[in-house]
C-alpha atoms as a PDB file:
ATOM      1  CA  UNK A   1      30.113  20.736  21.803  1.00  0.00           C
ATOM      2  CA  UNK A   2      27.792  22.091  18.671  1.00  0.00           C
ATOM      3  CA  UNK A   3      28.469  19.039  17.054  1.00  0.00           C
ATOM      4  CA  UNK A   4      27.766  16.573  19.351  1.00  0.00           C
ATOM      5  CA  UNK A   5      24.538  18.264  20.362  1.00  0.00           C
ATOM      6  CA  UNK A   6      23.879  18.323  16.733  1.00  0.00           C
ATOM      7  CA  UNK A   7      25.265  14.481  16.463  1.00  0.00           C
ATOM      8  CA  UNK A   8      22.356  13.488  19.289  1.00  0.00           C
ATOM      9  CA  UNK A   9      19.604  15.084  17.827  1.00  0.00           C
ATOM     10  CA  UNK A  10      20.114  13.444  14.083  1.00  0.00           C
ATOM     11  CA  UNK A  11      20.268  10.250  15.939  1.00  0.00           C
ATOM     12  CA  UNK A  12      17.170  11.045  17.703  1.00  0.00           C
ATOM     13  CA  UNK A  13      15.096  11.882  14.649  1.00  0.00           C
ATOM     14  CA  UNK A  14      16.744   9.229  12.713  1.00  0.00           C
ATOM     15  CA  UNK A  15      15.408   6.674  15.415  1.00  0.00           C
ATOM     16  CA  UNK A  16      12.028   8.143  15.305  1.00  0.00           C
ATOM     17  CA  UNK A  17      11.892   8.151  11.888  1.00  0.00           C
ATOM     18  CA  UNK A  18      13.025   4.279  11.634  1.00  0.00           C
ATOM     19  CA  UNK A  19      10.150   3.673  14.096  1.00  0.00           C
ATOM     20  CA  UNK A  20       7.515   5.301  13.059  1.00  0.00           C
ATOM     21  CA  UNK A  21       6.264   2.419  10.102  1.00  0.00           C
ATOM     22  CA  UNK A  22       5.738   0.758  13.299  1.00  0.00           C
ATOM     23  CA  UNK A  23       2.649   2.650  14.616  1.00  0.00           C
ATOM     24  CA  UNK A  24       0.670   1.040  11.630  1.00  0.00           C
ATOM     25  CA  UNK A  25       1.062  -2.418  12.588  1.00  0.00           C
ATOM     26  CA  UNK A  26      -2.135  -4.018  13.265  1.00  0.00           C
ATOM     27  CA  UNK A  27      -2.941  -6.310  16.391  1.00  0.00           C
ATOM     28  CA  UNK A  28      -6.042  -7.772  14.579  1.00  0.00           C
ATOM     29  CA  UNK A  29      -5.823 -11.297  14.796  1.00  0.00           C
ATOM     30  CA  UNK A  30      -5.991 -13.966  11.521  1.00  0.00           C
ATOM     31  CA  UNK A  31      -3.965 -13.879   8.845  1.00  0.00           C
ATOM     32  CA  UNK A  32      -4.882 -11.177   6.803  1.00  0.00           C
ATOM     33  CA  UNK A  33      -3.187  -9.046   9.616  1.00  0.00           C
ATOM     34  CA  UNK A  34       0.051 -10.905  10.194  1.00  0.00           C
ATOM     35  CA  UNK A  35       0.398 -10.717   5.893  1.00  0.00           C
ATOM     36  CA  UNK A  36      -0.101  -7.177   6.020  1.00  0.00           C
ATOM     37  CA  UNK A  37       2.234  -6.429   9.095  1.00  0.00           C
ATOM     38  CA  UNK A  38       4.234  -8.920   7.689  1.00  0.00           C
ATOM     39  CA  UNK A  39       4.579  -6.660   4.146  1.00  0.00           C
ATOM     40  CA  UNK A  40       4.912  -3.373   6.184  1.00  0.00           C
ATOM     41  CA  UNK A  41       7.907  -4.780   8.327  1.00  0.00           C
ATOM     42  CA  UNK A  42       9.513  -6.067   5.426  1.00  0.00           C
ATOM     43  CA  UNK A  43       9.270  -3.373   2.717  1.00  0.00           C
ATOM     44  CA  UNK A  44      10.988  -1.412   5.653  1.00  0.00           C
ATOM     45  CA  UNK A  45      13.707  -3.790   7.209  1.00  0.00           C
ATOM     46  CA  UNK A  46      14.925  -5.852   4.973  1.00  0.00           C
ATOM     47  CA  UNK A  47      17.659  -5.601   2.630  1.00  0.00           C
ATOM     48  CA  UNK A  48      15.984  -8.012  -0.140  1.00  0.00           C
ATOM     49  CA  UNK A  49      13.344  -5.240  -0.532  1.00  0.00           C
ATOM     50  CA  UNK A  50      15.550  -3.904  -2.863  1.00  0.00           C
ATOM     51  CA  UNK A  51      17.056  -6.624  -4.555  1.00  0.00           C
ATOM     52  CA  UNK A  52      13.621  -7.534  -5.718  1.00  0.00           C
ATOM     53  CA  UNK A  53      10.568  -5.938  -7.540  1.00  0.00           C
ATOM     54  CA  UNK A  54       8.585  -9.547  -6.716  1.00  0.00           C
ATOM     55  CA  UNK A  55       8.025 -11.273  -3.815  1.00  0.00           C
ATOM     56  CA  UNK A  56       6.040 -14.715  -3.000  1.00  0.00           C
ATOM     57  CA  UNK A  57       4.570 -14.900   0.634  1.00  0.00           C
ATOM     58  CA  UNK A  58       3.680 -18.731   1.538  1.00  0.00           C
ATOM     59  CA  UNK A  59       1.788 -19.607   4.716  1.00  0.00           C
ATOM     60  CA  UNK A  60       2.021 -22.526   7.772  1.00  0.00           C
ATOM     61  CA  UNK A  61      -0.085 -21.949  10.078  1.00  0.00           C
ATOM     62  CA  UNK A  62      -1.232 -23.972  13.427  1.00  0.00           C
ATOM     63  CA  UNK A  63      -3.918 -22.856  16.086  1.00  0.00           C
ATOM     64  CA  UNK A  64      -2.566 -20.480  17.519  1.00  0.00           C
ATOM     65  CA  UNK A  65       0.679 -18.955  14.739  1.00  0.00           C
ATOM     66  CA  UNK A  66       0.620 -18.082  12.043  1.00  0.00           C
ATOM     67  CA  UNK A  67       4.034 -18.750   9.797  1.00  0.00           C
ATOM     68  CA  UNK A  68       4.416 -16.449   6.904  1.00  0.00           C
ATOM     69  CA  UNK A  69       7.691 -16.828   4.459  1.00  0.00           C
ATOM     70  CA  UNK A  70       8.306 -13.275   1.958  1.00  0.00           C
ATOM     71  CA  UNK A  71      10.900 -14.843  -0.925  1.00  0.00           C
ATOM     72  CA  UNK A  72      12.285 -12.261  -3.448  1.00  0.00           C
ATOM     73  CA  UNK A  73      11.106 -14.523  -6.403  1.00  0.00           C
ATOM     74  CA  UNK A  74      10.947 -13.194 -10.129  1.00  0.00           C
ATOM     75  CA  UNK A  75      10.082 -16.773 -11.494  1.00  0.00           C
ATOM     76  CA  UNK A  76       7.550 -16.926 -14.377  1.00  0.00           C
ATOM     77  CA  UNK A  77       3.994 -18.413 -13.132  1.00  0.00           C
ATOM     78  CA  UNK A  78       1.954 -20.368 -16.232  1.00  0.00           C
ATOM     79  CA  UNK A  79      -1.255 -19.883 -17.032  1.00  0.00           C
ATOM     80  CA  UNK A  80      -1.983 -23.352 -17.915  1.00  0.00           C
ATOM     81  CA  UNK A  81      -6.053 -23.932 -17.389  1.00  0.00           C
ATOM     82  CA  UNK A  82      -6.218 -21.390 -14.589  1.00  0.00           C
ATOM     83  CA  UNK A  83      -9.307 -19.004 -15.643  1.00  0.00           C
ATOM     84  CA  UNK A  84     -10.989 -16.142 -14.005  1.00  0.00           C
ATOM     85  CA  UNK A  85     -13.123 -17.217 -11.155  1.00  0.00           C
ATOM     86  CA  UNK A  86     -11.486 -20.491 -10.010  1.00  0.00           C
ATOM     87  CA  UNK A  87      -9.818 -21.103  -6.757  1.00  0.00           C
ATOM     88  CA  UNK A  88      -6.462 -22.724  -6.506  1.00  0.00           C
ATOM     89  CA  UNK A  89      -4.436 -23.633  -3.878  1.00  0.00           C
ATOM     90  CA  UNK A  90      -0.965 -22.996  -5.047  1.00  0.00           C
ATOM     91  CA  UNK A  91      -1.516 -20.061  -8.034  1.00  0.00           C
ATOM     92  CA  UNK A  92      -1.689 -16.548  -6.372  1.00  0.00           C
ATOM     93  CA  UNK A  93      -5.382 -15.157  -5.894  1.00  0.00           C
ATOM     94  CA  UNK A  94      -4.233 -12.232  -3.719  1.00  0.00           C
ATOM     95  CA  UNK A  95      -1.433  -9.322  -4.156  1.00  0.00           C
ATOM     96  CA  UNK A  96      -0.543  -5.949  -2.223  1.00  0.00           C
ATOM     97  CA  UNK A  97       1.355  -3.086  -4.137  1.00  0.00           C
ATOM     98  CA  UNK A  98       3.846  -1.091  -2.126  1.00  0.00           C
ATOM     99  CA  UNK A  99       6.370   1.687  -2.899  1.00  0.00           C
ATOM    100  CA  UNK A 100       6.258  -0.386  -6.849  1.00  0.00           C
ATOM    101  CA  UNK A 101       6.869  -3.782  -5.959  1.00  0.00           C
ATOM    102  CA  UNK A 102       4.552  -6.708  -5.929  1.00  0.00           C
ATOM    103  CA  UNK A 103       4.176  -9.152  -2.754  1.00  0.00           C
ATOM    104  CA  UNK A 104       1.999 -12.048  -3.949  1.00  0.00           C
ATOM    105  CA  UNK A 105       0.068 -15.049  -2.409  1.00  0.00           C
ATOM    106  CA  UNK A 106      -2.477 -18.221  -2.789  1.00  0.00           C
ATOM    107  CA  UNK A 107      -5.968 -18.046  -0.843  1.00  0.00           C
ATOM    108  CA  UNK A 108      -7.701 -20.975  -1.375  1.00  0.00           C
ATOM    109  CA  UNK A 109     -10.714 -19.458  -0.505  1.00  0.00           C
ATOM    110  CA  UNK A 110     -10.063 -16.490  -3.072  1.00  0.00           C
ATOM    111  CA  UNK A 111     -11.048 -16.739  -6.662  1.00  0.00           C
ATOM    112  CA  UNK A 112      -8.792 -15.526  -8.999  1.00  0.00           C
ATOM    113  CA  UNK A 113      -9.302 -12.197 -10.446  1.00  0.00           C
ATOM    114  CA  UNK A 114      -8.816 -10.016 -13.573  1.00  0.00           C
ATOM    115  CA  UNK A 115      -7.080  -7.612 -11.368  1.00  0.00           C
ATOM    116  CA  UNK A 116      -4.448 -10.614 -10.024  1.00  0.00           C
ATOM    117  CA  UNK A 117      -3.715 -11.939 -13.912  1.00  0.00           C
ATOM    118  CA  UNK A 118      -3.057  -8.266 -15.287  1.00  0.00           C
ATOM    119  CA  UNK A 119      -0.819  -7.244 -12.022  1.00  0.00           C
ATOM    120  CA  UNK A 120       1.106 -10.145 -12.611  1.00  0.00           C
ATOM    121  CA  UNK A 121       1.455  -9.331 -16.335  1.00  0.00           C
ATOM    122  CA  UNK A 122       2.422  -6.082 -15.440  1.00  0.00           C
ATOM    123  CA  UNK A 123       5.659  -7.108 -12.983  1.00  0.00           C
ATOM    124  CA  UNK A 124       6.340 -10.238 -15.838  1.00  0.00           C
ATOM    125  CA  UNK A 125       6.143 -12.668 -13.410  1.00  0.00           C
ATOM    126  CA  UNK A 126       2.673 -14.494 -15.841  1.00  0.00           C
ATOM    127  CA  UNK A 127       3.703 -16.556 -18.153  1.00  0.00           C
ATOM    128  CA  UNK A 128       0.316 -16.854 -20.712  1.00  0.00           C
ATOM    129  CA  UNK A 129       2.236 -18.784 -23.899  1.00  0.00           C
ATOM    130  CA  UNK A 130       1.243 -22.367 -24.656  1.00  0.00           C
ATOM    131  CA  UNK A 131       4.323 -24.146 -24.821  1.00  0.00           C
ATOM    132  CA  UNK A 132       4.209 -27.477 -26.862  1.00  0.00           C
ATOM    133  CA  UNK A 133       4.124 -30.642 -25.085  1.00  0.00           C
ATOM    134  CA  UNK A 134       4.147 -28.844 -22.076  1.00  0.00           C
ATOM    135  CA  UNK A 135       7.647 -28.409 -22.321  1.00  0.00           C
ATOM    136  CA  UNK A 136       8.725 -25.399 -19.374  1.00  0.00           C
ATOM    137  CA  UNK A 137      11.377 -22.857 -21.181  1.00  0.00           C
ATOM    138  CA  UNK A 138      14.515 -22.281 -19.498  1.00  0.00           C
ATOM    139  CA  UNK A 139      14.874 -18.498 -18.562  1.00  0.00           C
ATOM    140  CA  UNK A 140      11.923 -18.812 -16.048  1.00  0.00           C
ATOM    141  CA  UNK A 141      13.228 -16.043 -13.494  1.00  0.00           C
ATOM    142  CA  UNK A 142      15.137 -16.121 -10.575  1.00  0.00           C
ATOM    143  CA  UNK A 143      14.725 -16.131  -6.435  1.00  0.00           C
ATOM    144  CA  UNK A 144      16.376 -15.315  -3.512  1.00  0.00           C
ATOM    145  CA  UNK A 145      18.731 -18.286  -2.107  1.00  0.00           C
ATOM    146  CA  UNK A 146      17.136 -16.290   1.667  1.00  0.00           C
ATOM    147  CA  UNK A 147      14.046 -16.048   3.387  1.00  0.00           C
ATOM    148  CA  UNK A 148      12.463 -13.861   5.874  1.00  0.00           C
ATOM    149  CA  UNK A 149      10.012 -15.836   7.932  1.00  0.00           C
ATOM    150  CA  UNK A 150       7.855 -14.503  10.144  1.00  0.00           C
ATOM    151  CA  UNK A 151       5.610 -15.900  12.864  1.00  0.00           C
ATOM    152  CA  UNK A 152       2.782 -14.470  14.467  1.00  0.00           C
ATOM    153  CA  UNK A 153      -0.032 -15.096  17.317  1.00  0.00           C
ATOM    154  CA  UNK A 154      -2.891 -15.666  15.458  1.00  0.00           C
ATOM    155  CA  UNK A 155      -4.820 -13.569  18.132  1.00  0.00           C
ATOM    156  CA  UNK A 156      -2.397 -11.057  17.960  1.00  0.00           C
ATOM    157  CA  UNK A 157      -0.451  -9.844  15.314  1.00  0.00           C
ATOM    158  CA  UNK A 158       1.594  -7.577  17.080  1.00  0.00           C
ATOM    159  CA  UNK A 159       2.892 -10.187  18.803  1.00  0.00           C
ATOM    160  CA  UNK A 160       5.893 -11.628  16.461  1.00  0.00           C
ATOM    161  CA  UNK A 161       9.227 -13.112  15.503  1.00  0.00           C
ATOM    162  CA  UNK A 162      11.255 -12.584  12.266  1.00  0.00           C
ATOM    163  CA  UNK A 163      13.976 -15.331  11.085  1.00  0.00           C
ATOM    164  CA  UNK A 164      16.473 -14.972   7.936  1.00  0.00           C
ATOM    165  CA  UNK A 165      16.762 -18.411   6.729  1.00  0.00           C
ATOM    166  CA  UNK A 166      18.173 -20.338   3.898  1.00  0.00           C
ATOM    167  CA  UNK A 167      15.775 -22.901   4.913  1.00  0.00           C
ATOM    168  CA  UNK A 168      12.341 -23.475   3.912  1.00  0.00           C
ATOM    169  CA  UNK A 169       9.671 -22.519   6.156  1.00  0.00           C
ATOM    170  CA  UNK A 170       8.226 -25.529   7.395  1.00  0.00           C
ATOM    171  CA  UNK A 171      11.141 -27.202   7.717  1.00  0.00           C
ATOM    172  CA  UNK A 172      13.326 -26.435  10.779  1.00  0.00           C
ATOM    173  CA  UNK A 173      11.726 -26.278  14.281  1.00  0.00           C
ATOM    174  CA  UNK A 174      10.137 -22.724  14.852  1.00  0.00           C
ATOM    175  CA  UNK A 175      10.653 -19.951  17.359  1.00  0.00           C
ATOM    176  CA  UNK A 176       9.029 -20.158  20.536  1.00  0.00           C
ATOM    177  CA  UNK A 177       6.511 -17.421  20.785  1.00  0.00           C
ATOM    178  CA  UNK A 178       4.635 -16.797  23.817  1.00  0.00           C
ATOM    179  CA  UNK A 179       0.702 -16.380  22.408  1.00  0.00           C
ATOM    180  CA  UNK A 180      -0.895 -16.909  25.831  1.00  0.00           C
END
């Protein structure tokens, strides 16, 4: 009897203890909540958290959802003419440590920092040499064959579904979600 009371009670706390990333979920709306509830319900669900110490997040959105993709990606981003202070739509201009990994993403209407070159210098995932005739070396990192998509109500982000997919986001019909 001691040991199953004993048995219920660690599965108790072990619940509560699973669940409790959960209270800091934010409902804000727009997509700088769904990318950080996005991060926090990753870097605590999924397995690829820690297969990788990188991780790209691309975006789809519509009106009213907002589709967010986290990739375990080591692969080697080049400099090229990207400078402090321009916007691009594709290189990273924003980036969110947790627990020592790096989850990275483009804002086109982010210019691109000191802060977002030296972070990715420090995880290795900038590549700064000037390769002749543009020629792109060989060893330029690796990336998870899986994704973890996510989809969220643009007016509120607690309001979500989550998809493992080997399948780019983008290109397979989405979830219903209910954003009414």
């Amino acid at each position: 009897m001691n040991f199953k009371y004993l048995f219920l009670i660690g599965i108790v706390s072990l619940t509560q203890q699973c669940a409790s990333w959960k209270k800091n979920l934010t409902s804000e709306g727009g997509e700088g909540g769904a990318i950080e509830n996005a991060i926090l319900d990753f870097s605590n669900s999924s397995r690829q958290f820690k297969e990788f110490n990188t991780f790209h997040i691309l975006k789809v959105s519509s009106e009213k959802v907002i589709g967010l993709s986290i990739l375990g990606d080591s692969n080697k981003w080049r400099l090229g003419a990207i400078r402090i202070g321009n916007t691009n739509k594709y290189f990273p201009s924003r980036f969110k440590e947790i627990n020592g990994k790096l989850f990275y993403w483009s804002d086109s209407t982010t210019v691109i920092t000191k802060d977002v070159l030296e972070v990715m210098k420090k995880y290795k995932v900038l590549d700064t040499v000037q390769y002749p005739n543009n020629i792109i070396p060989d060893d330029t990192g690796t990336y998870s064959n899986t994704t973890t998509d996510y989809y969220f109500c643009r007016s509120n982000t607690l309001k979500y579904k989550k998809l493992t997919s080997k399948v780019a986001i983008g290109h397979y019909w989405p979830p219903n979600l209910s954003c009414d």
